[in-house]
Protein backbone atom coordinates (compact mmCIF):
# COMPACT_ATOMS: atom_id res chain seq x y z
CA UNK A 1 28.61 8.02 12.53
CA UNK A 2 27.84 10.26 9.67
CA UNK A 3 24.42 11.35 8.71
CA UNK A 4 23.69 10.45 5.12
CA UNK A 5 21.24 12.53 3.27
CA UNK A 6 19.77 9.58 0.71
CA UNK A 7 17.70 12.68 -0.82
CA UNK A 8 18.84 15.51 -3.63
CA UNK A 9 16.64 17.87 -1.71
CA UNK A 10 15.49 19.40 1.15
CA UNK A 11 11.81 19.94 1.35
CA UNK A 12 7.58 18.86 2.39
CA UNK A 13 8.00 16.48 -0.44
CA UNK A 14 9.12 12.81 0.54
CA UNK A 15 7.39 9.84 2.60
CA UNK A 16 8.02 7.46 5.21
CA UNK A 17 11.47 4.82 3.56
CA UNK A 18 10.74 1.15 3.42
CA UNK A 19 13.97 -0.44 3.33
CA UNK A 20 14.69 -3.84 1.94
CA UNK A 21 18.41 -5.23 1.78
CA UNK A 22 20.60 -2.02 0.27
CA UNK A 23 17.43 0.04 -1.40
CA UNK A 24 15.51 2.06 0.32
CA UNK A 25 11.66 3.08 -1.52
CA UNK A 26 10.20 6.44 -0.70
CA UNK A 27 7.02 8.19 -2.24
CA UNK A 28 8.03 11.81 -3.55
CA UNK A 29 7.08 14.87 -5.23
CA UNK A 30 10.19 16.91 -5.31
CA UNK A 31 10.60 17.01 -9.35
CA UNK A 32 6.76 16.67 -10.22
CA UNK A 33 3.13 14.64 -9.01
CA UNK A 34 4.08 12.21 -6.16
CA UNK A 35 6.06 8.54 -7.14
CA UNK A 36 7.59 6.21 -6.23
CA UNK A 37 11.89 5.98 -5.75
CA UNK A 38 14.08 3.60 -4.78
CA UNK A 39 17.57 4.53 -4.03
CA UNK A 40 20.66 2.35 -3.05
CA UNK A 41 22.55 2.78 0.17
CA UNK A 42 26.11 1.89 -1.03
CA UNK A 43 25.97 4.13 -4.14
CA UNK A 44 24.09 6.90 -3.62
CA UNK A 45 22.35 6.13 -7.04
CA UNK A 46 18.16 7.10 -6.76
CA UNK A 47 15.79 6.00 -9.65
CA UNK A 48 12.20 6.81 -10.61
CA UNK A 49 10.26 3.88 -10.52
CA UNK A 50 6.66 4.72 -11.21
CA UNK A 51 7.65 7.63 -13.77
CA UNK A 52 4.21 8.95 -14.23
CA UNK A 53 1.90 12.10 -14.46
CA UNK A 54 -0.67 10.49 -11.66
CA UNK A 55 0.36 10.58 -7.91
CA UNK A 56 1.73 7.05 -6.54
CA UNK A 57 2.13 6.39 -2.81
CA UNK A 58 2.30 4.87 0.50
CA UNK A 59 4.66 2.07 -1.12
CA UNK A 60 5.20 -0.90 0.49
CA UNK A 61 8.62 -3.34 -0.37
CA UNK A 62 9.90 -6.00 0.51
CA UNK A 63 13.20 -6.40 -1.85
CA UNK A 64 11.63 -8.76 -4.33
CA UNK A 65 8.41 -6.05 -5.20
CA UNK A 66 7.19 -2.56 -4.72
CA UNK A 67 3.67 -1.98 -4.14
CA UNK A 68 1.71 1.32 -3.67
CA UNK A 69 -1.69 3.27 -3.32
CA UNK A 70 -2.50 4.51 -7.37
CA UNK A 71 -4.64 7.45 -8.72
CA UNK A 72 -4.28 7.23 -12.35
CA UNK A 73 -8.08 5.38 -12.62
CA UNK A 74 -9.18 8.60 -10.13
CA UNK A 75 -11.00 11.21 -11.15
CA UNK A 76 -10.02 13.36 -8.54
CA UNK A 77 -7.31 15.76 -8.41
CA UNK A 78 -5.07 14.45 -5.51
CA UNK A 79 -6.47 11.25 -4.19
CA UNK A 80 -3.84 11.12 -1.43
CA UNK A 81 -6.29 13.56 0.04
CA UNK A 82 -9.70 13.13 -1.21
CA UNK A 83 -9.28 9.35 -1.51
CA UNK A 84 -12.07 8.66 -4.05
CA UNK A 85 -10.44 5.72 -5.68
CA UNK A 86 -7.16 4.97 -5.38
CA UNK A 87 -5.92 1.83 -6.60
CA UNK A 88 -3.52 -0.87 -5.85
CA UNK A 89 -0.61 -1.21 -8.28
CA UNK A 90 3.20 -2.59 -8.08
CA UNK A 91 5.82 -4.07 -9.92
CA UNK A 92 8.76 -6.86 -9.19
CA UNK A 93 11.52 -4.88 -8.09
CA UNK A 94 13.84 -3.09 -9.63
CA UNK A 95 12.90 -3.66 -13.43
CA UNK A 96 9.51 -5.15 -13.44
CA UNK A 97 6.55 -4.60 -15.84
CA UNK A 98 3.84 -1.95 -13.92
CA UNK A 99 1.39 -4.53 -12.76
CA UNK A 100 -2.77 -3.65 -11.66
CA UNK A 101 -3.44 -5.74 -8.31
CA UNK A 102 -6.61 -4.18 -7.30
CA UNK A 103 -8.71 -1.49 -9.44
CA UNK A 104 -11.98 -2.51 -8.16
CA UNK A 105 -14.06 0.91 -8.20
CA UNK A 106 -14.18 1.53 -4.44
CA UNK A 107 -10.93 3.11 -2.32
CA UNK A 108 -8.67 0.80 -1.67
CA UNK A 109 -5.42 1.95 0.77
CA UNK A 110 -2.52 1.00 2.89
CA UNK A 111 -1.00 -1.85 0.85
CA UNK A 112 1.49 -4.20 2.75
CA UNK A 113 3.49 -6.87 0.47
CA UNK A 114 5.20 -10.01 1.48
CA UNK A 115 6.83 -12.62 -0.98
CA UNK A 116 3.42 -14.24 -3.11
CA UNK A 117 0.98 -11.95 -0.86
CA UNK A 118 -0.12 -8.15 -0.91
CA UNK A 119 -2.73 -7.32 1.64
CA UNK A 120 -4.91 -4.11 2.23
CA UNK A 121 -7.53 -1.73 3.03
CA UNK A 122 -10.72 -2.14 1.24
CA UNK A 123 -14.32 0.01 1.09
CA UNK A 124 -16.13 -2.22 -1.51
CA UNK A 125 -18.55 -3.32 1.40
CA UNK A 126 -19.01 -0.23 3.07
CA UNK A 127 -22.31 2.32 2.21
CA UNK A 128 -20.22 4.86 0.59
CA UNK A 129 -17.34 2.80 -0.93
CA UNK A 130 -15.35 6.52 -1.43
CA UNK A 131 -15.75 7.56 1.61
CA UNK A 132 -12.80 6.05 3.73
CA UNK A 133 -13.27 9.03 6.40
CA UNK A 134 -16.89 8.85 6.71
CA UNK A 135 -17.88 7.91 10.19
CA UNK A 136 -19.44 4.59 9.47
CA UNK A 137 -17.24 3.72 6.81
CA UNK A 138 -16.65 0.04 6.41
CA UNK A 139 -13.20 -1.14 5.77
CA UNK A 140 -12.42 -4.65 5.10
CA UNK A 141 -8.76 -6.30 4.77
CA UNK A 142 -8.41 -7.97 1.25
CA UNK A 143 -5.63 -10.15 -0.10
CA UNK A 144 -4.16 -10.80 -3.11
CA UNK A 145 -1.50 -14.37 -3.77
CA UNK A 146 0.53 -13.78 -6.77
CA UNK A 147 1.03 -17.77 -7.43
CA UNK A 148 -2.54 -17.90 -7.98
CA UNK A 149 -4.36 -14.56 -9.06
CA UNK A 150 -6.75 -14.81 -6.23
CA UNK A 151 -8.28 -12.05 -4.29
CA UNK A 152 -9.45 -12.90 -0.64
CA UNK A 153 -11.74 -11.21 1.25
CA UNK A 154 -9.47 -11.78 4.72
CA UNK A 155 -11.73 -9.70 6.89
CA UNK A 156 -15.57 -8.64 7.42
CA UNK A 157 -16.28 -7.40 10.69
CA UNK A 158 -18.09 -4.42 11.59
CA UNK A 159 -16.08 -1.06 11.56
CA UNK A 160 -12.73 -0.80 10.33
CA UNK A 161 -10.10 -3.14 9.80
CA UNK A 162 -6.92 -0.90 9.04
CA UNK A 163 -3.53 -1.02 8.84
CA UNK A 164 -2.36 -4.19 7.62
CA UNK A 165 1.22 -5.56 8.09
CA UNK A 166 2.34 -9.06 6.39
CA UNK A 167 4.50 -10.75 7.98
CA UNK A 168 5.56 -14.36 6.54
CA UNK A 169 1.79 -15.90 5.71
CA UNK A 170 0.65 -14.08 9.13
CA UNK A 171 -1.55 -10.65 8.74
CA UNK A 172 -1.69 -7.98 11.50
CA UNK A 173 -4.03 -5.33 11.75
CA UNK A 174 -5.73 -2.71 14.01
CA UNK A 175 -9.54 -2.96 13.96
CA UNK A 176 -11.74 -0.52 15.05
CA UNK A 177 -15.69 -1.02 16.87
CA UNK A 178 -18.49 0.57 16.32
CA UNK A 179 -17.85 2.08 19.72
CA UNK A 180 -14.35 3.44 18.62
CA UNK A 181 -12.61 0.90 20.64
CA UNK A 182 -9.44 -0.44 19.09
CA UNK A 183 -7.48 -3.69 19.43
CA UNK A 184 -5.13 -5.20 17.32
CA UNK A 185 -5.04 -8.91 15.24
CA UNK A 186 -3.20 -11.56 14.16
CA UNK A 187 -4.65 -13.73 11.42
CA UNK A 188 -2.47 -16.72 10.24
CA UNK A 189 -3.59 -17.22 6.90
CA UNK A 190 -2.61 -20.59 6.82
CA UNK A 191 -4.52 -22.00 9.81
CA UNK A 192 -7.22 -20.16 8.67
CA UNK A 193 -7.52 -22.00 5.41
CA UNK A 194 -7.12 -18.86 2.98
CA UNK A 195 -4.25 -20.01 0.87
CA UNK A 196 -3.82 -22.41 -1.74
């Protein structure tokens, strides 16, 4: 078949697409600072959804809502690359209010959303909490349930716990050692008593 260019241009300037349904969401920085954009399959039609002058990305959606890695509490230029605090942010998709899910002042990254769940990377309980390339950084896997406002601390082993995917009320992840070794998880959040 035909190769469909979902994209106005050409360029360095788009992300990985998470596709949900007909709408595809992309991060990109063609027109201005990096957001987020959703465009339809069947129509052609693309849309700004973050619409702001601080970089958005890494978006994660799963037709229902959008959520991505935010800068505008950062004091850095570019977090996307110094990563001193981004925060988690999102909306109900496709005409939600802009909603704050995690602005706790350490880096948070990597969000992954599933119906009443978002889950992600967290330094709050490492040594330098805005540091997330530091060689004994500490990253933890945190959770957030819509239905009830609570935040769960999902994981606290040593290393790094990276990388999460939801799945239903299951969480994957890859966790790194302190010997470098890597292996990858499955918690399911309901066994493990962690939801209401």
């Amino acid at each position: 078949g035909d190769v469909i260019s979902l994209t106005p241009d050409r360029c360095l300037c788009y992300g990985p697409p998470e596709l949900s349904g007909r709408n595809v969401v992309f991060q990109g920085w063609h027109s201005g600072p990096r957001e987020i954009w959703t465009v339809n399959i069947d129509t052609l039609e693309q849309r700004n959804l973050t619409n702001s002058a601080y970089p958005q990305f890494n978006p994660s959606f799963d037709g229902e809502r959008v959520v991505w890695m935010d800068s505008r509490n950062d004091t850095s230029d570019d977090p996307y690359f110094s990563r001193v605090n981004p925060d988690i942010y999102g909306m109900r998709f496709p005409d939600g209010e802009l909603e704050a899910i995690c602005t706790d002042p350490s880096v948070q990254l990597n969000p992954t959303v599933d119906g009443d769940l978002v889950a992600w990377e967290d330094l709050r309980n490492s040594s330098n909490p805005n540091d997330s390339m530091a060689d004994d950084a500490n990253i933890d896997i945190y959770l957030y349930q819509f239905s009830t406002g609570r935040e769960i601390q999902v994981t606290s082993l040593e290393g790094r716990e990276e990388r999460p995917k939801l799945v239903g009320h299951r969480l994957f992840f890859v966790a790194e050692d302190l010997e470098e070794r890597l292996a990858v998880f499955m918690i399911d959040l309901d066994e493990a008593g962690l939801l209401d």
